[in-house]
C-alpha atoms as a PDB file:
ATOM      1  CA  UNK A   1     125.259  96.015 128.663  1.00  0.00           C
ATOM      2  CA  UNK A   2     129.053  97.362 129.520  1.00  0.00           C
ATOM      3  CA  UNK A   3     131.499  94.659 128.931  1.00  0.00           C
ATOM      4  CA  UNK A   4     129.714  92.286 127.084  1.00  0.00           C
ATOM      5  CA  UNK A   5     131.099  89.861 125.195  1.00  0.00           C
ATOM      6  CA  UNK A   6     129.469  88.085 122.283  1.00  0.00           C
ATOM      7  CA  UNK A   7     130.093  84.144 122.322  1.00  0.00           C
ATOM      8  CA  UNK A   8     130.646  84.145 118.742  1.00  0.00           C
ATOM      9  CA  UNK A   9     132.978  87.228 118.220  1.00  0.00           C
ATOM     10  CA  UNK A  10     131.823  90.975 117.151  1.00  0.00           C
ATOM     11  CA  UNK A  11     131.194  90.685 113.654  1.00  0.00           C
ATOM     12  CA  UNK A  12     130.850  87.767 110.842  1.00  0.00           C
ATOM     13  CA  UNK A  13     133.950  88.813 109.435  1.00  0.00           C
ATOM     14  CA  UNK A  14     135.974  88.102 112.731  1.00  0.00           C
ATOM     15  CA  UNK A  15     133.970  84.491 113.039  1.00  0.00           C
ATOM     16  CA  UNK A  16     135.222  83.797 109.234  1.00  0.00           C
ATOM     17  CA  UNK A  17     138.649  84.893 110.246  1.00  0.00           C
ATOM     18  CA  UNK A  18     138.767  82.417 113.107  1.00  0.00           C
ATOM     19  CA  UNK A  19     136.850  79.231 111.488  1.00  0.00           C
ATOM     20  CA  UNK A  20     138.053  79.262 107.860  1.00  0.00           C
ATOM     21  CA  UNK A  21     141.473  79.631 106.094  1.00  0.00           C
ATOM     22  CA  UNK A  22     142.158  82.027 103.467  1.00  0.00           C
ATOM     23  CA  UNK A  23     141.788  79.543 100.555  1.00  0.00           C
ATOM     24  CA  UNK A  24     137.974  78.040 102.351  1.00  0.00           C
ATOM     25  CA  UNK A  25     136.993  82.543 102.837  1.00  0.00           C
ATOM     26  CA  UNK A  26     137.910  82.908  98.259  1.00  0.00           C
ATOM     27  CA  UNK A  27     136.141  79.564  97.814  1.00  0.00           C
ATOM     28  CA  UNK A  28     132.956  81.177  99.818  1.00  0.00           C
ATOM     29  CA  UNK A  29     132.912  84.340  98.173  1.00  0.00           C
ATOM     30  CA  UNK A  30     133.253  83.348  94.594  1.00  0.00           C
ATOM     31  CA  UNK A  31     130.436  81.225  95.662  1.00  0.00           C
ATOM     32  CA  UNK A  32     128.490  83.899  96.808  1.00  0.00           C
ATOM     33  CA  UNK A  33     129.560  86.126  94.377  1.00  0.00           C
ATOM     34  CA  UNK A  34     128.306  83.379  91.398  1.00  0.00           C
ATOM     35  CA  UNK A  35     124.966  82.974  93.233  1.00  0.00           C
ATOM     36  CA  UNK A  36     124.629  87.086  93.106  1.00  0.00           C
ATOM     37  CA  UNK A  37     125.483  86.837  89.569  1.00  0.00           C
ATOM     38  CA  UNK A  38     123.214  83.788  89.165  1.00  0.00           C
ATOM     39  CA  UNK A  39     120.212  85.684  91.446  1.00  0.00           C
ATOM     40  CA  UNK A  40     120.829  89.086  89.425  1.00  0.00           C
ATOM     41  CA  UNK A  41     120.542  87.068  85.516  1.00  0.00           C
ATOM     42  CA  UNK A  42     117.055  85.428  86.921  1.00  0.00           C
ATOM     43  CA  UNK A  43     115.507  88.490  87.965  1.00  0.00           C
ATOM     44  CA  UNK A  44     116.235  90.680  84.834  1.00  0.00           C
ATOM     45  CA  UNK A  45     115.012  87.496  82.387  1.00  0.00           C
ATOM     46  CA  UNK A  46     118.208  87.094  81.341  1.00  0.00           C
ATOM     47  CA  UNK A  47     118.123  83.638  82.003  1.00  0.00           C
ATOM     48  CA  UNK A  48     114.578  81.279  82.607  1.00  0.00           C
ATOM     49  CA  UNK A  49     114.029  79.651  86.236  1.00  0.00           C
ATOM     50  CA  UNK A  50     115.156  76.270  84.434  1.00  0.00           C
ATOM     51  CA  UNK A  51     118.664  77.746  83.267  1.00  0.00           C
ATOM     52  CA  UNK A  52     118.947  78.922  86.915  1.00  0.00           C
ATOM     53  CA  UNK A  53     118.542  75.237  88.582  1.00  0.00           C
ATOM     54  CA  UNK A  54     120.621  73.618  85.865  1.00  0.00           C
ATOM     55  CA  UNK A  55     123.693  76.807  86.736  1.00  0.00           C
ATOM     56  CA  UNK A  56     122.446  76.326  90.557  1.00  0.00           C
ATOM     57  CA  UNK A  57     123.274  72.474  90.454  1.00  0.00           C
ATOM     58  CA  UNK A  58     126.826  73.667  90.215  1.00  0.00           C
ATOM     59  CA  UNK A  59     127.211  75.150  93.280  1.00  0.00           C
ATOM     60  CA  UNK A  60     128.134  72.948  96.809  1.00  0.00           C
ATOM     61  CA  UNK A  61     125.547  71.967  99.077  1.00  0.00           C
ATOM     62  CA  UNK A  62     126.416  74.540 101.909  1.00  0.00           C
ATOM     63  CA  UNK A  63     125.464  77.535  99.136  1.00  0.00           C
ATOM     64  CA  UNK A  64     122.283  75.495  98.087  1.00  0.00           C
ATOM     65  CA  UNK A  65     121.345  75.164 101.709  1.00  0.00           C
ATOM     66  CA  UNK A  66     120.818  78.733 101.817  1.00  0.00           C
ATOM     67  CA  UNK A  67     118.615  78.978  98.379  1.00  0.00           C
ATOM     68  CA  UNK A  68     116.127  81.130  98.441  1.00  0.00           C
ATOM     69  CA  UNK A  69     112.566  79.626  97.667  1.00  0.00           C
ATOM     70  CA  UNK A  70     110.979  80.548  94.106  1.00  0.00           C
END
């Protein structure tokens, strides 16, 4: 559709640019980036599902919103 325009912006990136500072974008992707980490230990056994929740518990509500069922 020629000249479309998306309510919410082209990309993610451009949304995150808009709706969250600089310091709120480093605080989401270390929290990513430690639930990755977190995600990657459980699935090579590095760590049991129990060492998982008690790491998980660390992380804010918005990441643990988005936590995968197991």
């Amino acid at each position: 559709m020629s000249g479309y325009i998306s309510p919410i912006g082209s990309s993610w990136e451009e949304l995150r640019l808009e709706l969250m500072t600089p310091e709120e974008r480093a605080e989401s992707d270390a929290k990513v980036k430690a639930l990755g980490e977190l995600l990657d230990a459980l699935d090579a056994g590095i760590m049991t599902q129990e060492e998982f929740d008690a790491a998980f518990d660390d992380l804010n509500q918005p990441v643990e919103a988005r936590r995968p069922a197991f």
